[in-house]
N, C-alpha and C. Protein backbone atom coordinates (compact mmCIF):
# COMPACT_ATOMS: atom_id res chain seq x y z
N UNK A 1 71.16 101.18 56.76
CA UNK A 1 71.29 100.29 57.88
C UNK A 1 71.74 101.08 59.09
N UNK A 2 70.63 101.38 60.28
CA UNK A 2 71.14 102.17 61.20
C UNK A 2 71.59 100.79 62.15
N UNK A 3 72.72 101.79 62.92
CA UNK A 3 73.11 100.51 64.00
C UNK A 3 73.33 101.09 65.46
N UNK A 4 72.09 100.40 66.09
CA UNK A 4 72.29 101.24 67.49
C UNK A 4 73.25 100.74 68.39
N UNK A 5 73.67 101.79 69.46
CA UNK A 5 75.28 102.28 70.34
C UNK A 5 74.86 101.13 70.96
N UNK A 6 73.48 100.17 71.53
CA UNK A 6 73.37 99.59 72.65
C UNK A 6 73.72 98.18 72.35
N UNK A 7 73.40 97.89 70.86
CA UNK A 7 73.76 96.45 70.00
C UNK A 7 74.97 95.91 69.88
N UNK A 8 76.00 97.23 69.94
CA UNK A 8 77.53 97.12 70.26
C UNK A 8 78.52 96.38 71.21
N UNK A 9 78.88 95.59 71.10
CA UNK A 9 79.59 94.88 72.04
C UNK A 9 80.37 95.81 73.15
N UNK A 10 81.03 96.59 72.54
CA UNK A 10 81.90 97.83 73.04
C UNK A 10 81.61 98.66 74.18
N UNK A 11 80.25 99.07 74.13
CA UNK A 11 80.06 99.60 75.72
C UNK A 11 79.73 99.26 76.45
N UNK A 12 79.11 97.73 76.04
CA UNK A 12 79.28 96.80 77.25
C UNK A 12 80.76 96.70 78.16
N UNK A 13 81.58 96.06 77.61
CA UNK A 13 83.40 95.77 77.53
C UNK A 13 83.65 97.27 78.18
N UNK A 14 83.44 98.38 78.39
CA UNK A 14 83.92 99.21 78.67
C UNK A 14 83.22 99.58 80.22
N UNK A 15 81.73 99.53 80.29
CA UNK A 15 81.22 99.52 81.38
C UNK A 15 82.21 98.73 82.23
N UNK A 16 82.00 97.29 82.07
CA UNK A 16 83.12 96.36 82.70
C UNK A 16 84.36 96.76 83.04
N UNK A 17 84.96 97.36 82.20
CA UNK A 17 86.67 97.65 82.38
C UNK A 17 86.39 99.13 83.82
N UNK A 18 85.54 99.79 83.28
CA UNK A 18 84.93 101.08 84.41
C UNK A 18 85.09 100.53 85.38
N UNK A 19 84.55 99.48 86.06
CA UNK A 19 83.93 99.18 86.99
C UNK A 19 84.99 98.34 87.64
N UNK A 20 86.08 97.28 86.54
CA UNK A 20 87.61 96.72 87.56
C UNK A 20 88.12 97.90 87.38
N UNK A 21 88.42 99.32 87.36
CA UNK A 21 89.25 99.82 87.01
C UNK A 21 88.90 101.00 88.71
N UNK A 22 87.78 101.04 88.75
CA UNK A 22 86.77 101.79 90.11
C UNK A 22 87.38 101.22 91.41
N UNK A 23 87.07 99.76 91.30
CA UNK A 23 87.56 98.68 92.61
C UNK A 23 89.02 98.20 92.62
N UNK A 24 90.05 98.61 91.42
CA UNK A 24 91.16 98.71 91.84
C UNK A 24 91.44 99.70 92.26
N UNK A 25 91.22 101.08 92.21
CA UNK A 25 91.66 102.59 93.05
C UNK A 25 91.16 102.33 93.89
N UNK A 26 90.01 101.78 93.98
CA UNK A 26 89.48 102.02 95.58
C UNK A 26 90.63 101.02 97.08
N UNK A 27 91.22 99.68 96.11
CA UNK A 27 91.89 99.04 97.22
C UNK A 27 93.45 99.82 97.12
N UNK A 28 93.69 100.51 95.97
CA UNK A 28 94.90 101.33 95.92
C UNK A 28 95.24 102.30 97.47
N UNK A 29 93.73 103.03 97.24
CA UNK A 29 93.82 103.88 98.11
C UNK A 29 93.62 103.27 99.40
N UNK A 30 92.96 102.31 99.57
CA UNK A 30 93.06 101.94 101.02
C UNK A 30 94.35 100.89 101.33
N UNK A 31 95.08 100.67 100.52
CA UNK A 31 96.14 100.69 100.84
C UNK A 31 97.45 101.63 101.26
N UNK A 32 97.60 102.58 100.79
CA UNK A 32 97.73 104.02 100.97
C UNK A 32 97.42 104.29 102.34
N UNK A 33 96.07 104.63 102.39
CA UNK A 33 95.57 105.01 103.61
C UNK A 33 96.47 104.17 104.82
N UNK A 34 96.38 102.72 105.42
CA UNK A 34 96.86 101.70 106.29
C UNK A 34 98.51 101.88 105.92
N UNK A 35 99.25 102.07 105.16
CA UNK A 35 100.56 102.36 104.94
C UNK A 35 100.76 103.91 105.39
N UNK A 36 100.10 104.91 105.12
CA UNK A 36 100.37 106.29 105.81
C UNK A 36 100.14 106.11 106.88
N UNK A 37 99.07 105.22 107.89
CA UNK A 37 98.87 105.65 108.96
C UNK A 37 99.88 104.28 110.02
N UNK A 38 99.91 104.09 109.40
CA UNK A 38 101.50 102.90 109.86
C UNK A 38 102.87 103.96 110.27
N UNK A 39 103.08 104.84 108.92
CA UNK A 39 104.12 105.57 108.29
C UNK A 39 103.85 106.89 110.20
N UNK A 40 103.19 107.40 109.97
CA UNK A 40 102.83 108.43 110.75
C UNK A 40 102.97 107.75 112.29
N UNK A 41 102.47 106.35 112.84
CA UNK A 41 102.85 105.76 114.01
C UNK A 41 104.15 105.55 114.29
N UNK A 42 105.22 105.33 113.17
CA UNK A 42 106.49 105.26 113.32
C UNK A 42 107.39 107.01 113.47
N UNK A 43 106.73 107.27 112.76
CA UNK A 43 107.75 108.86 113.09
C UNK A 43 107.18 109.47 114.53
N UNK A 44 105.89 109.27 114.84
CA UNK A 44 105.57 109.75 116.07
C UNK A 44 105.81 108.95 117.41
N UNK A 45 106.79 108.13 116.87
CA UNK A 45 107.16 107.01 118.58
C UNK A 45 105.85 106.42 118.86
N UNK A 46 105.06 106.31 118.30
CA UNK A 46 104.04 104.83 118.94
C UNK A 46 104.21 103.12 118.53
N UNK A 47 105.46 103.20 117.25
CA UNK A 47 105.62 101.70 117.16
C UNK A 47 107.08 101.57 117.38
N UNK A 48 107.85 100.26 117.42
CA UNK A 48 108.78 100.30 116.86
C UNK A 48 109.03 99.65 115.35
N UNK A 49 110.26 100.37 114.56
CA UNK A 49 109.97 99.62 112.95
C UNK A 49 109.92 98.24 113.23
N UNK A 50 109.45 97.89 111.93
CA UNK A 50 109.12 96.72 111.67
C UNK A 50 110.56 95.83 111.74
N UNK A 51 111.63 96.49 110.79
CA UNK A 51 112.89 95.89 111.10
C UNK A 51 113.60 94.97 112.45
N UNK A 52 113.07 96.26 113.56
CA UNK A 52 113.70 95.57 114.80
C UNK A 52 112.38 94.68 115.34
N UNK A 53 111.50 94.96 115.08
CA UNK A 53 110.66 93.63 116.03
C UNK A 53 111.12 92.42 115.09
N UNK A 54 111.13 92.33 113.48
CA UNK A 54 111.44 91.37 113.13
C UNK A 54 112.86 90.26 113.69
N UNK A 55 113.53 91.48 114.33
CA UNK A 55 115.22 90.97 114.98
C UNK A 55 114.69 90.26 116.51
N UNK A 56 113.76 90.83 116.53
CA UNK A 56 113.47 90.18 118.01
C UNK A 56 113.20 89.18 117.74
N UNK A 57 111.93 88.81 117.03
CA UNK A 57 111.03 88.04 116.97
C UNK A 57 112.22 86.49 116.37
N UNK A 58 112.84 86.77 115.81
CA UNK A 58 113.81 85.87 115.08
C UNK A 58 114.97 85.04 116.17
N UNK A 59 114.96 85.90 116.80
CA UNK A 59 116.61 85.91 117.96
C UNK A 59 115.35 85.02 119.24
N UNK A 60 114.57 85.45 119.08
CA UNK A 60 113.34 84.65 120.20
C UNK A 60 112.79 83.40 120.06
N UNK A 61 112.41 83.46 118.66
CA UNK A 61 111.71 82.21 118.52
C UNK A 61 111.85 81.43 117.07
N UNK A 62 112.20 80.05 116.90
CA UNK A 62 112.72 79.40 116.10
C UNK A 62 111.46 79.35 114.93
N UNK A 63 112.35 79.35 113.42
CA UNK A 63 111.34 79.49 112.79
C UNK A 63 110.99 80.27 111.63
N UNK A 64 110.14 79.93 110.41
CA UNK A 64 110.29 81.12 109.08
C UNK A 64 108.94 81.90 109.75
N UNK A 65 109.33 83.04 109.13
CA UNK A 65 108.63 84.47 109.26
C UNK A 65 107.44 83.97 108.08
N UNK A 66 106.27 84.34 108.04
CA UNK A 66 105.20 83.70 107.05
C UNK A 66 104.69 84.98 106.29
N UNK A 67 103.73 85.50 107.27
CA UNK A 67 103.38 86.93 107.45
C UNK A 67 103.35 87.82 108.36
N UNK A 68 103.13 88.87 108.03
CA UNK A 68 103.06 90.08 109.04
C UNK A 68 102.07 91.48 108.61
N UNK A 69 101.51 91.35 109.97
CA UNK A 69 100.19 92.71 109.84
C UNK A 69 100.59 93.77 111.08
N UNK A 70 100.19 95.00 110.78
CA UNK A 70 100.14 95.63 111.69
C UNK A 70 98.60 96.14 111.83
N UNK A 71 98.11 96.24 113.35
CA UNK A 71 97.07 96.52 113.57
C UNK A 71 96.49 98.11 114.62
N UNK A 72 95.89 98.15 114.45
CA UNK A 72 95.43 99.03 115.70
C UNK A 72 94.21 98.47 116.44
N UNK A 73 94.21 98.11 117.47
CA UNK A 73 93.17 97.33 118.70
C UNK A 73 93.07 98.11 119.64
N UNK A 74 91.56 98.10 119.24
CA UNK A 74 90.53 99.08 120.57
C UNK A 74 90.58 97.68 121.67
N UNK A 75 90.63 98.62 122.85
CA UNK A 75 89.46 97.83 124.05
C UNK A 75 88.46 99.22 124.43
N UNK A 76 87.81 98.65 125.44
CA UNK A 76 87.31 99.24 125.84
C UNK A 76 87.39 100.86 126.67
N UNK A 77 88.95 100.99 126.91
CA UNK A 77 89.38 102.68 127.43
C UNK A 77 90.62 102.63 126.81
N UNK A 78 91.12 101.64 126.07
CA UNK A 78 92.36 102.39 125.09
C UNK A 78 92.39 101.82 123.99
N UNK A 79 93.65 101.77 123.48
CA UNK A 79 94.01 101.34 122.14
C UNK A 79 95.41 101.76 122.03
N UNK A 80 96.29 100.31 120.92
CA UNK A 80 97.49 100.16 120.81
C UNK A 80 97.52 99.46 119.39
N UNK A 81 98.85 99.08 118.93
CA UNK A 81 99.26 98.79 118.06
C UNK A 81 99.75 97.72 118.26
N UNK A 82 99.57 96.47 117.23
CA UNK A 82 99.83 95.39 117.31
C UNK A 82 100.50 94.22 116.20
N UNK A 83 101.83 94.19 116.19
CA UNK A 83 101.73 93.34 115.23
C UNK A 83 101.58 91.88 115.44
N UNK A 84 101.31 91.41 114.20
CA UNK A 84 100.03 90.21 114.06
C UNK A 84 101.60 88.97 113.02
N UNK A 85 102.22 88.32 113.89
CA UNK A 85 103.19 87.69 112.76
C UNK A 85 102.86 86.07 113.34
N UNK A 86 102.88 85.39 111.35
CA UNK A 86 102.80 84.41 111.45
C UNK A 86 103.83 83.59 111.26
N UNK A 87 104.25 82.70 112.43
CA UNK A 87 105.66 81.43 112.25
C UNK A 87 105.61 80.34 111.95
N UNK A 88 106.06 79.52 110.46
CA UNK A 88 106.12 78.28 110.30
C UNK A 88 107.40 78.00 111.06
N UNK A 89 106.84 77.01 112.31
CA UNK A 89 107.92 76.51 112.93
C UNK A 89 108.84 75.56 112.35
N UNK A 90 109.77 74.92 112.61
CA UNK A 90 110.56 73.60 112.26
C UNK A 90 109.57 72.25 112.73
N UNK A 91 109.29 71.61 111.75
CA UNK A 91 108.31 70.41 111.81
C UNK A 91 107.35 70.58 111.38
N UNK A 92 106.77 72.00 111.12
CA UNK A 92 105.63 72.84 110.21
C UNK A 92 103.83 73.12 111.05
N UNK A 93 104.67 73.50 112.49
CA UNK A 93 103.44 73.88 113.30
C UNK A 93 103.50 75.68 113.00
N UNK A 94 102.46 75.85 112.90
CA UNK A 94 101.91 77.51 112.40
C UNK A 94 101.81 77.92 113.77
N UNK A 95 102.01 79.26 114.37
CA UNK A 95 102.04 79.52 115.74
C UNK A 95 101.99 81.60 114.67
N UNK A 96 100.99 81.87 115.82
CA UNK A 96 100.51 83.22 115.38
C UNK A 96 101.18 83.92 116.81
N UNK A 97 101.56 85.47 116.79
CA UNK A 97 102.11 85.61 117.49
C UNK A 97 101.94 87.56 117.73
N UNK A 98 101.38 87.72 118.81
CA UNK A 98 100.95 89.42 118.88
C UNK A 98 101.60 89.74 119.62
N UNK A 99 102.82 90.52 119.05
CA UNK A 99 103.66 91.59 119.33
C UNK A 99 103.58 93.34 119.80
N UNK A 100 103.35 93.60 121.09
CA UNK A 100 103.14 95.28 121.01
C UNK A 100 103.85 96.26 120.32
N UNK A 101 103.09 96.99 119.49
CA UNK A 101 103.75 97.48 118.51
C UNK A 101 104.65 98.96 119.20
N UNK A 102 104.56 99.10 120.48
CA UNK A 102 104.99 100.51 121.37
C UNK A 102 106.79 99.97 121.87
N UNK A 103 106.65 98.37 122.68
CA UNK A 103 107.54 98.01 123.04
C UNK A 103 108.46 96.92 122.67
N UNK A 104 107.60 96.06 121.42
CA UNK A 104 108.10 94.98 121.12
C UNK A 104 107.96 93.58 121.94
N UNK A 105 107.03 93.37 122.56
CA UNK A 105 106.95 92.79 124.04
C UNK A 105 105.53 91.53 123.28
N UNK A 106 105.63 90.33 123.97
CA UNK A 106 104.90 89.07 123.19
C UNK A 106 103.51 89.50 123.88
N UNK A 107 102.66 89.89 123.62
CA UNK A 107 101.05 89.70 124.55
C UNK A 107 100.55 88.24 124.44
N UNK A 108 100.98 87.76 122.80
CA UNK A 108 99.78 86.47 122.80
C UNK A 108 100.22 85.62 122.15
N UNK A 109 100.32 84.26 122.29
CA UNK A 109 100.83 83.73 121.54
C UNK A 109 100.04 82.03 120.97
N UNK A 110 99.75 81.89 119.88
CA UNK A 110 98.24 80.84 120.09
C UNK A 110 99.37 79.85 119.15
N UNK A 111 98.76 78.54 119.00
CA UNK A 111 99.33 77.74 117.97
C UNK A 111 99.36 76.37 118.46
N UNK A 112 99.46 75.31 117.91
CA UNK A 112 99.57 73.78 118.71
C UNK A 112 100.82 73.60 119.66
N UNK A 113 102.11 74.07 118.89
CA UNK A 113 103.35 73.94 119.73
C UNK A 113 103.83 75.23 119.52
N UNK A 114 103.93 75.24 121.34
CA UNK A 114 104.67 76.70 121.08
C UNK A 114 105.98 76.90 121.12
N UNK A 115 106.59 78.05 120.12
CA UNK A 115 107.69 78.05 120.15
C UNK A 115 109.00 77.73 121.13
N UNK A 116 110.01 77.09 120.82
CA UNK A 116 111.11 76.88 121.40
C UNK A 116 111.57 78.53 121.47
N UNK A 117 111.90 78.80 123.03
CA UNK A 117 112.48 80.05 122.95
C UNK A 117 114.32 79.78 122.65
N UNK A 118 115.03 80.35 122.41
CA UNK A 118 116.12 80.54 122.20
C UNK A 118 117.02 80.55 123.51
């Protein structure tokens, strides 16, 4: 009784495991990547940490902290750093909020009600 490798359940199941195992390194590393180059904007003075904008952002505007991104945004003759934080206000209006990541300073601020400043 010969039994061929392809009849095997097994290298099927393994192809598979190959292949989640491929597309988890791959988001590993690009996580990596966006965390070093975060890491490298902070030691070279182009952001401030995340710590103190969070102190701003708190002491400014009423409200839980949701999320937070940091970005890099082209225009057209420059580019800066931006963080991207989201506020569940008190009463539960969502208000998104772009922070310059150089000075700490509000550029944009979108949402139904906007924050009560302090």
């Amino acid at each position: 009784m010969s039994t061929r490798l392809q009849d095997q359940p097994w290298p099927q199941l393994l192809r598979w495991m190959c292949a989640v195992l491929l597309v988890c390194v791959a988001g590993l590393c690009q996580a990596d990547t966006d965390h070093d180059r975060a890491r490298r904007a902070l030691e070279a003075g182009e952001i401030l940490p995340l710590a103190t904008v969070l102190q701003r952002v708190e002491r400014d505007h009423a409200g839980q902290i949701l999320d937070v991104e940091l970005d890099r945004e082209k225009d057209a003759d420059s580019a800066r750093w931006v963080y991207k934080i989201k506020l569940l206000r008190p009463g539960g209006a969502l208000v998104k909020l772009k922070i310059d990541g150089r000075d700490g300073s509000l550029i944009d601020q979108k949402g139904k009600n906007r924050p009560v400043q302090r």
